[in-house]
Protein backbone atom coordinates (compact mmCIF):
# COMPACT_ATOMS: atom_id res chain seq x y z
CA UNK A 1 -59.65 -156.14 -41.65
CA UNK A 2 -57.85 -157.78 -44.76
CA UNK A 3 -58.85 -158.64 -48.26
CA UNK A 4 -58.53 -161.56 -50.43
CA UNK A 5 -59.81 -161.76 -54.19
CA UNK A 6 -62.40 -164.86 -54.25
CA UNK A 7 -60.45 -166.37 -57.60
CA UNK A 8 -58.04 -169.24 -57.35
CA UNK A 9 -54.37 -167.85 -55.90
CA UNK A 10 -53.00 -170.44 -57.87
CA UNK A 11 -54.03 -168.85 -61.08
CA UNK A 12 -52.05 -165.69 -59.84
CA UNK A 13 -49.30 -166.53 -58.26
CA UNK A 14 -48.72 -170.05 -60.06
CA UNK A 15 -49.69 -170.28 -63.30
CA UNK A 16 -49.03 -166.55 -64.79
CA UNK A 17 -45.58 -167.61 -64.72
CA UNK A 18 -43.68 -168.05 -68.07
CA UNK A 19 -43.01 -171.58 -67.12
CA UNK A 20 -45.31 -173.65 -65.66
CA UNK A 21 -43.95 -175.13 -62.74
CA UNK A 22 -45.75 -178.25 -63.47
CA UNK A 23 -43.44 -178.88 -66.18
CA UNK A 24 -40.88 -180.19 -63.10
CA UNK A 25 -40.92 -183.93 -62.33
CA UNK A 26 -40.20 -185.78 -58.70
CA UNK A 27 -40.63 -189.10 -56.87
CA UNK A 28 -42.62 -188.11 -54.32
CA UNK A 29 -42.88 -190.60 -51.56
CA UNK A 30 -46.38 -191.44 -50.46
CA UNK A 31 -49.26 -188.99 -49.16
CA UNK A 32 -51.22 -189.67 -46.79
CA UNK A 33 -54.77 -188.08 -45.03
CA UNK A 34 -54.06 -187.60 -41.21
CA UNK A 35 -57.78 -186.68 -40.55
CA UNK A 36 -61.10 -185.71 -42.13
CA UNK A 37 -60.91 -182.38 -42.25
CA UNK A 38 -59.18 -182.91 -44.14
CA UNK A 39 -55.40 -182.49 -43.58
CA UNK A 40 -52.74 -184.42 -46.02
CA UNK A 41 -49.42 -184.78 -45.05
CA UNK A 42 -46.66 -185.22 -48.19
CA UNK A 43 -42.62 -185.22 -48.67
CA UNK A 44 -41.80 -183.90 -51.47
CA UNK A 45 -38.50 -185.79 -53.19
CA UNK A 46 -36.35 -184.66 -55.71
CA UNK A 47 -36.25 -181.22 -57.50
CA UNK A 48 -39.93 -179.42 -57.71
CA UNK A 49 -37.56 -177.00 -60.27
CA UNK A 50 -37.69 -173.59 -57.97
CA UNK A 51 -34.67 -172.20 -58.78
CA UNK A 52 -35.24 -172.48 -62.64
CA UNK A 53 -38.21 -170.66 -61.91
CA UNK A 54 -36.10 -167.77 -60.43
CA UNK A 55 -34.77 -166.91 -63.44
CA UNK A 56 -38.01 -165.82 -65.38
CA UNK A 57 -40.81 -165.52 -62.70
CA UNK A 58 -44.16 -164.46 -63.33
CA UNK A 59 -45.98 -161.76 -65.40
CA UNK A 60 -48.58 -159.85 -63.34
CA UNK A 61 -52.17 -160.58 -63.83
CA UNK A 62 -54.98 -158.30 -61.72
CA UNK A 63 -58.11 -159.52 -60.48
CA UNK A 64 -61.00 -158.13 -58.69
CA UNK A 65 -64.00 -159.19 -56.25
CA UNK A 66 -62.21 -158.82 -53.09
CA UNK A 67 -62.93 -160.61 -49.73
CA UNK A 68 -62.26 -160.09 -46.15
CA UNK A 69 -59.66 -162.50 -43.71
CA UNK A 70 -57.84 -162.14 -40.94
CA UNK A 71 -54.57 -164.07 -39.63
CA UNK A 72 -52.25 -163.73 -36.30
CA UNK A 73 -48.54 -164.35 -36.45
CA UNK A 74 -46.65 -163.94 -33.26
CA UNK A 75 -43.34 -164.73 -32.17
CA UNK A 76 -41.27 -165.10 -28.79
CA UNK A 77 -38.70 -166.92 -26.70
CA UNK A 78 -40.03 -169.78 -24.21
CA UNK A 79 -39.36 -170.51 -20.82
CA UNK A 80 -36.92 -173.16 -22.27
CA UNK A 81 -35.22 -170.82 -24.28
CA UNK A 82 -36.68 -172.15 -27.41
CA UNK A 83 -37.48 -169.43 -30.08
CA UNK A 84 -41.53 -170.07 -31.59
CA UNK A 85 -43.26 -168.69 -34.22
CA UNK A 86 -47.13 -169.23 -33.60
CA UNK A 87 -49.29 -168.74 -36.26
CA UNK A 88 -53.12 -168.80 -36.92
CA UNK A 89 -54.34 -168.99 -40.66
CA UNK A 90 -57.81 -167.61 -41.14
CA UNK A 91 -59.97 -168.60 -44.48
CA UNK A 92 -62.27 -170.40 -45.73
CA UNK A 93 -62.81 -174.24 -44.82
CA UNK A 94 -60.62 -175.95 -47.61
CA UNK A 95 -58.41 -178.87 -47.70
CA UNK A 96 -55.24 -178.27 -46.48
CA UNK A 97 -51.11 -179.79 -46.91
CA UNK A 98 -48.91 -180.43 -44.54
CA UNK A 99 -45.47 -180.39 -47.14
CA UNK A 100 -42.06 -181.41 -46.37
CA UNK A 101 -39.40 -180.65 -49.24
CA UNK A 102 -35.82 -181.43 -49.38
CA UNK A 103 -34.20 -179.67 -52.92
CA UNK A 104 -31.34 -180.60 -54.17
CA UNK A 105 -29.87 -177.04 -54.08
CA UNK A 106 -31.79 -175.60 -50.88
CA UNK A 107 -32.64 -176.40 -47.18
CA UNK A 108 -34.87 -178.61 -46.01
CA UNK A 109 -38.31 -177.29 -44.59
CA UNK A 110 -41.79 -177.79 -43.91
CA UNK A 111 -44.82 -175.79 -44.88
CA UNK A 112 -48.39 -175.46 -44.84
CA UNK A 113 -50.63 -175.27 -48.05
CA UNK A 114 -53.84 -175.05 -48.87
CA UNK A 115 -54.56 -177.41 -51.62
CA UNK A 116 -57.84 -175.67 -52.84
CA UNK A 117 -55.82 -173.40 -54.40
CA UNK A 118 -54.13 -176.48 -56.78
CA UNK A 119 -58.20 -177.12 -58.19
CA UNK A 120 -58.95 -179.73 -54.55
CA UNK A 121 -62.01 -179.45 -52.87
CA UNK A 122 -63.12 -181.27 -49.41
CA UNK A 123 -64.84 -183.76 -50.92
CA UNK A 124 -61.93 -185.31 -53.35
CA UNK A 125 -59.71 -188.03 -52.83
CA UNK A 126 -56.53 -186.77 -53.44
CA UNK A 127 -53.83 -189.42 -54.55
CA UNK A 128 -50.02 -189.46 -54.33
CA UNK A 129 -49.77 -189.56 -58.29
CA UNK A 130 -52.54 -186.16 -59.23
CA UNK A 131 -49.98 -184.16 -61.39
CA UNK A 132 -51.84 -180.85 -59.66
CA UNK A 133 -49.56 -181.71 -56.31
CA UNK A 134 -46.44 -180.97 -58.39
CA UNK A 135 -47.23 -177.32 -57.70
CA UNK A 136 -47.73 -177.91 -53.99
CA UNK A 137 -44.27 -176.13 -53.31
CA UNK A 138 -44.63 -172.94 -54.79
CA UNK A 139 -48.08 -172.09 -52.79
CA UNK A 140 -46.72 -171.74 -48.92
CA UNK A 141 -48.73 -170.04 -46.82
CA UNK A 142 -46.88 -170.51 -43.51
CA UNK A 143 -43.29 -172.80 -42.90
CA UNK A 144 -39.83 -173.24 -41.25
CA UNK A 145 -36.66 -174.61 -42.86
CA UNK A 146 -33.73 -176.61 -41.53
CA UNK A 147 -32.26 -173.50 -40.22
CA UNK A 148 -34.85 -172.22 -38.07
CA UNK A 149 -35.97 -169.49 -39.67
CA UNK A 150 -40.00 -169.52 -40.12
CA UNK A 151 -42.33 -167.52 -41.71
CA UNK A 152 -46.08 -166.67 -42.15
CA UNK A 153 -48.40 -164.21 -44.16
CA UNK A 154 -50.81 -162.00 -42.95
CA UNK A 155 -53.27 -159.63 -45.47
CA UNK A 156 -53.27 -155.85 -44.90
CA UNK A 157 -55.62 -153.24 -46.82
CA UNK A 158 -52.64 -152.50 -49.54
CA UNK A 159 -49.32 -153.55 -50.10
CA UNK A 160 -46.92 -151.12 -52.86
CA UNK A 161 -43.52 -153.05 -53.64
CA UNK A 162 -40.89 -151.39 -54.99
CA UNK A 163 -40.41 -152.34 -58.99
CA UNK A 164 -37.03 -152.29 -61.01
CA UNK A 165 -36.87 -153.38 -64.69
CA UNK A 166 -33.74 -155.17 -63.82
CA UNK A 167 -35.01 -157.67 -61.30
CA UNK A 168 -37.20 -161.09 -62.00
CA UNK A 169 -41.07 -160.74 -60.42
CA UNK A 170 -42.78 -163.09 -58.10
CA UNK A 171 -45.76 -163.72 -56.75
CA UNK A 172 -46.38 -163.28 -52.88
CA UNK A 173 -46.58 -167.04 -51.56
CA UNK A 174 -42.92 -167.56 -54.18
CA UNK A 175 -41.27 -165.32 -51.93
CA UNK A 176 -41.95 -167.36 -48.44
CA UNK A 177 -40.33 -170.86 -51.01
CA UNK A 178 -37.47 -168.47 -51.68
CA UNK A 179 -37.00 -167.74 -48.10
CA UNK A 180 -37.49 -171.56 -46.67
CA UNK A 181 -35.32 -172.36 -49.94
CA UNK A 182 -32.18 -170.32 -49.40
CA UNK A 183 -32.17 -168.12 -46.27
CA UNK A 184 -30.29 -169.25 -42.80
CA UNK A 185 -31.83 -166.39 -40.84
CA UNK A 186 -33.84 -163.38 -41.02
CA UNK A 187 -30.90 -160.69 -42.47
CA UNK A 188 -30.86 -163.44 -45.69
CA UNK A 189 -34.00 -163.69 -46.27
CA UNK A 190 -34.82 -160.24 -46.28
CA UNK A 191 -31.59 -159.59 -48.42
CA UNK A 192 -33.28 -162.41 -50.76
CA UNK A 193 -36.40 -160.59 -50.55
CA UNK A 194 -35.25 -157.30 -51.63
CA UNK A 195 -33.98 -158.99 -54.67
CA UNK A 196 -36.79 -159.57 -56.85
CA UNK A 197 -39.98 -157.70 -57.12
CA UNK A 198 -43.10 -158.92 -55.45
CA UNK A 199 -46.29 -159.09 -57.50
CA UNK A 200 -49.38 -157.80 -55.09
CA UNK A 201 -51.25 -156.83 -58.19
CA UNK A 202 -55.16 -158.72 -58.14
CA UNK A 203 -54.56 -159.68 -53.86
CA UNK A 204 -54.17 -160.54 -51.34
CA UNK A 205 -51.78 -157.46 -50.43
CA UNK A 206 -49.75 -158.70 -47.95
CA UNK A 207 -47.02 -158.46 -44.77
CA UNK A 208 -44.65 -161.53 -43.84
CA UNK A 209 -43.71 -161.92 -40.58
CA UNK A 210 -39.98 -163.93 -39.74
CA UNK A 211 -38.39 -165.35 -37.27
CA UNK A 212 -35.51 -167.57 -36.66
CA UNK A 213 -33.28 -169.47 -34.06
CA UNK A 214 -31.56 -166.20 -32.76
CA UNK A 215 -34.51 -164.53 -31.02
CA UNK A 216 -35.04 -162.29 -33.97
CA UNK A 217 -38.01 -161.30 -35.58
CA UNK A 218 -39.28 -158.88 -37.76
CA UNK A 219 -42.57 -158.00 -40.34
CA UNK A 220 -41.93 -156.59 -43.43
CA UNK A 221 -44.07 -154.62 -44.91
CA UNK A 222 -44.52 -152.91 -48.55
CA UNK A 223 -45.92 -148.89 -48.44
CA UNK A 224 -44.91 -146.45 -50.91
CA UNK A 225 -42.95 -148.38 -53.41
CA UNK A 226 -40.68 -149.23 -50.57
CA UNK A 227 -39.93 -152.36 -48.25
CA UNK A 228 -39.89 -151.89 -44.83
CA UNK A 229 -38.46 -153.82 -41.95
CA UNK A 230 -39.64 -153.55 -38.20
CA UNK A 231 -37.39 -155.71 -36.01
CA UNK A 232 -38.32 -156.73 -33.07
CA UNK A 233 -37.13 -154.31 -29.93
CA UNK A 234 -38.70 -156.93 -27.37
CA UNK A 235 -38.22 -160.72 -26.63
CA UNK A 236 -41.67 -160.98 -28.54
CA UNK A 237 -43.12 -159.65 -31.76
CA UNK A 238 -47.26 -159.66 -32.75
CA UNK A 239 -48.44 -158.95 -35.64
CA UNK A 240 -52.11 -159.34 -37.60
CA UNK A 241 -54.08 -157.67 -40.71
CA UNK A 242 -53.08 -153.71 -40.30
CA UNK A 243 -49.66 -152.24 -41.74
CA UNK A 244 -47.98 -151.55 -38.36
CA UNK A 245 -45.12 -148.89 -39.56
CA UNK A 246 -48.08 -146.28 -40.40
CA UNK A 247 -49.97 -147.09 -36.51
CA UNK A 248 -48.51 -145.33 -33.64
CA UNK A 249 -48.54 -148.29 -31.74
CA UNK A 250 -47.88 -148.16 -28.36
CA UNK A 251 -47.62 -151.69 -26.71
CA UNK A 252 -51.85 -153.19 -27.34
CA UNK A 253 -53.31 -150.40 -28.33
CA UNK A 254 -54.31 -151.03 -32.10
CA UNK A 255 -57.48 -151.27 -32.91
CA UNK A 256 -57.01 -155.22 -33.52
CA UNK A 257 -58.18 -157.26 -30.79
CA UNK A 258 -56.59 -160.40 -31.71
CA UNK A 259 -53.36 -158.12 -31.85
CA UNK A 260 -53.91 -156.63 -28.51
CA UNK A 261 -54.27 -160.31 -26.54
CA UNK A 262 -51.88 -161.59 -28.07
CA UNK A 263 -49.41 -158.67 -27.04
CA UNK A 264 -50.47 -158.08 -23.61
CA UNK A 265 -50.79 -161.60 -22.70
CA UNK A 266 -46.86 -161.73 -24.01
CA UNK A 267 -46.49 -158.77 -22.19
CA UNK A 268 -47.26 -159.79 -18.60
CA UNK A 269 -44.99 -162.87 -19.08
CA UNK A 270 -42.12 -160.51 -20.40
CA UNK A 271 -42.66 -163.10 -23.43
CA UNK A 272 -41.76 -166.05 -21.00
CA UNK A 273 -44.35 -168.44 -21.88
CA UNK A 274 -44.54 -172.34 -21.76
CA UNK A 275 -44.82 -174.46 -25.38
CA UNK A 276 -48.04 -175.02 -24.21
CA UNK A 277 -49.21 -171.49 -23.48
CA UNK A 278 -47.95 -170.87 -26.92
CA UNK A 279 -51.15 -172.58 -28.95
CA UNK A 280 -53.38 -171.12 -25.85
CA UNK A 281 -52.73 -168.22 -27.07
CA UNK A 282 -53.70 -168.90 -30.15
CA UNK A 283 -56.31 -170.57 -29.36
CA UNK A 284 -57.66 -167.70 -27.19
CA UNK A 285 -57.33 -165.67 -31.10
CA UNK A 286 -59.03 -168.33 -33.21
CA UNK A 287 -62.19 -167.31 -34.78
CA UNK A 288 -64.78 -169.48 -36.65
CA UNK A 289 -62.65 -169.18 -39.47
CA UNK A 290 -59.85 -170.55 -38.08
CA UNK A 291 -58.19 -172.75 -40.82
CA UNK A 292 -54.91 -174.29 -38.49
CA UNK A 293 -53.10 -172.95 -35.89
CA UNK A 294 -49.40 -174.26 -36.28
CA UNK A 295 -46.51 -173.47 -33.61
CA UNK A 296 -43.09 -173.74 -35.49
CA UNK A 297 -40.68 -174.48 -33.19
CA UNK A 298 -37.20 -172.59 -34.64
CA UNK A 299 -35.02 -174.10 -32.00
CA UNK A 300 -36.01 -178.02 -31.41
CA UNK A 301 -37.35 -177.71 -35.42
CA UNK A 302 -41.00 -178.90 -33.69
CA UNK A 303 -43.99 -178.23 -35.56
CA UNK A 304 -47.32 -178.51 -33.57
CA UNK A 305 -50.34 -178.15 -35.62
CA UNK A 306 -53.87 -177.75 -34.76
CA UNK A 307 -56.68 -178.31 -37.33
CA UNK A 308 -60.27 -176.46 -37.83
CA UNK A 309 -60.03 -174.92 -33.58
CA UNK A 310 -59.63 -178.58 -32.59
CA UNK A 311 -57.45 -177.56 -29.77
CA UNK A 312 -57.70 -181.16 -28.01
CA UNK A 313 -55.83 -183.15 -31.28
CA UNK A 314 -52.73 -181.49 -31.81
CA UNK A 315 -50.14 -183.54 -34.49
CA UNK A 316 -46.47 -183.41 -34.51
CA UNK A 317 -43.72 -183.79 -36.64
CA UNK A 318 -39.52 -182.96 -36.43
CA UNK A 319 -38.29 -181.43 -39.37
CA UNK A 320 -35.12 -183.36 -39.99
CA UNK A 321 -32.94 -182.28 -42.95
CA UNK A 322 -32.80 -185.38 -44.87
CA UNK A 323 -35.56 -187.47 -43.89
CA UNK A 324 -37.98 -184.35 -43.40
CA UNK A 325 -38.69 -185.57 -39.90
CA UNK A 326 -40.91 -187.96 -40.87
């Protein structure tokens, strides 16, 4: 099991930043609600001002009143030799953001967001012009850029970055914006990652798990002030809410069950699953908490999304640099 602090992420990973990435102004195109649970989809046009925000980052800020989650990530190469990253995002039942962002100095990509965590609830109608949607960028939980390479989050118990005086801090959720912003595949983005420090401090503690059009994939994890990379050494990669490089893991034997499905059902395919098999298996690793399920697609740049376990209404979109597929 994971943890989560019960305060607003936002206020942690947004707005403890010297500058308040609000500031930034756009001419975004218009939002729209695909369905009541409700899921928004919005392109995001013009600069949201990421790469100014590089330069000072965030201060840390610690919180307590932890939580349990859970989340699966998973990745593999199809029957069709596409290369998927599945992923299943596990909270509670907010409103949530389909995004699609275009910078003027970075790739194009898509991501997921949960718009609680910009001061939404359920109940609100959210408009195109709320100034609280300029910050939609720097909050992805889950996306894929232009490239192909995608990437998701997963809490673990703890997570210990490595710190140097000379490098700018971010918060967790920056990190997967500087990866969708500037990384081609997964050796750039971790080079990117091992740039900067990574505030954990106040949760969630967290591994990333990447994938891109090559086949590769890898988690990285944070133990002992260092950062640590496990590739994949199989067509297929799993992983959930424990910090795999301290488990002796030994094909599905961790003590995750979501993990263990997930592997062995890869496992008797030798990872050669249909697109469709892809959200059965995470469907088969949903729980009532279930947020989305979302199958990025690295090599067709497909995104198939699932809302709230309703595995019967599946939307699509084709991430087109550009025109953001839309």
């Amino acid at each position: 099991m994971c943890y989560q602090t019960s305060i607003l992420l936002a206020s942690l990973l947004l707005f403890s930043s010297c500058k308040n990435p609000s500031q930034t102004t756009n001419n975004r195109s218009t939002l729209k609600q695909i369905d009541d649970h409700p899921l928004y989809e919005m392109v995001y046009v013009g600069d949201y001002g990421f790469d100014s925000f590089l330069e000072s980052g965030i201060s840390s800020v610690s919180r307590e009143q932890k939580r349990g989650w859970a989340c699966t990530c998973f990745s593999t190469t199809t029957i069709d030799d596409n290369v998927i990253l599945g992923r299943n995002f596990d909270w509670y039942d907010h409103p949530a953001l389909i995004l699609f962002t275009d910078p003027p100095n970075g790739y194009a990509s898509v991501s997921m967001v949960d718009i609680s965590y910009l001061g939404f609830d359920k109940n609100d109608r959210v408009s195109a012009d709320d100034a609280r949607l300029n910050d939609a960028p720097f909050l992805p939980f889950d996306g894929m850029n232009e490239h192909g390479l995608a990437v998701g989050m997963m809490a673990v118990p703890y997570a210990q970055a490595p710190v140097s005086l000379q490098k700018v801090t971010l918060g967790s959720l920056h990190i997967i914006r500087l990866v969708l912003d500037f990384a081609r595949d997964i050796d750039e983005a971790i080079d990117f990652m091992d740039d900067y420090n990574i505030d954990f401090e106040g949760g969630p503690a967290i591994h990333y798990f990447l994938a891109d059009q090559s086949g590769s994939s890898a988690v990285i994890e944070f133990v002992d002030n260092e950062m640590v990379v496990l590739r994949n050494k199989k067509p297929w990669q799993v992983s959930t809410n424990f910090i795999i490089c301290q488990t002796d893991l030994d094909g599905a034997d961790s003590y995750c069950w979501r993990y263990n499905l997930t592997y062995s059902t890869l496992e008797q395919n030798q990872g050669q699953i249909t697109s469709s098999q892809t959200m059965d298996i995470l469907e088969s690793v949903s729980q009532s908490n279930t947020r989305w399920s979302v199958v990025y697609n690295t090599t067709s740049q497909n995104i198939n999304l699932v809302m709230g376990r309703d595995y019967q209404t599946a939307y699509n979109w084709v991430l087109a640099a550009g025109n953001q597929g839309l």
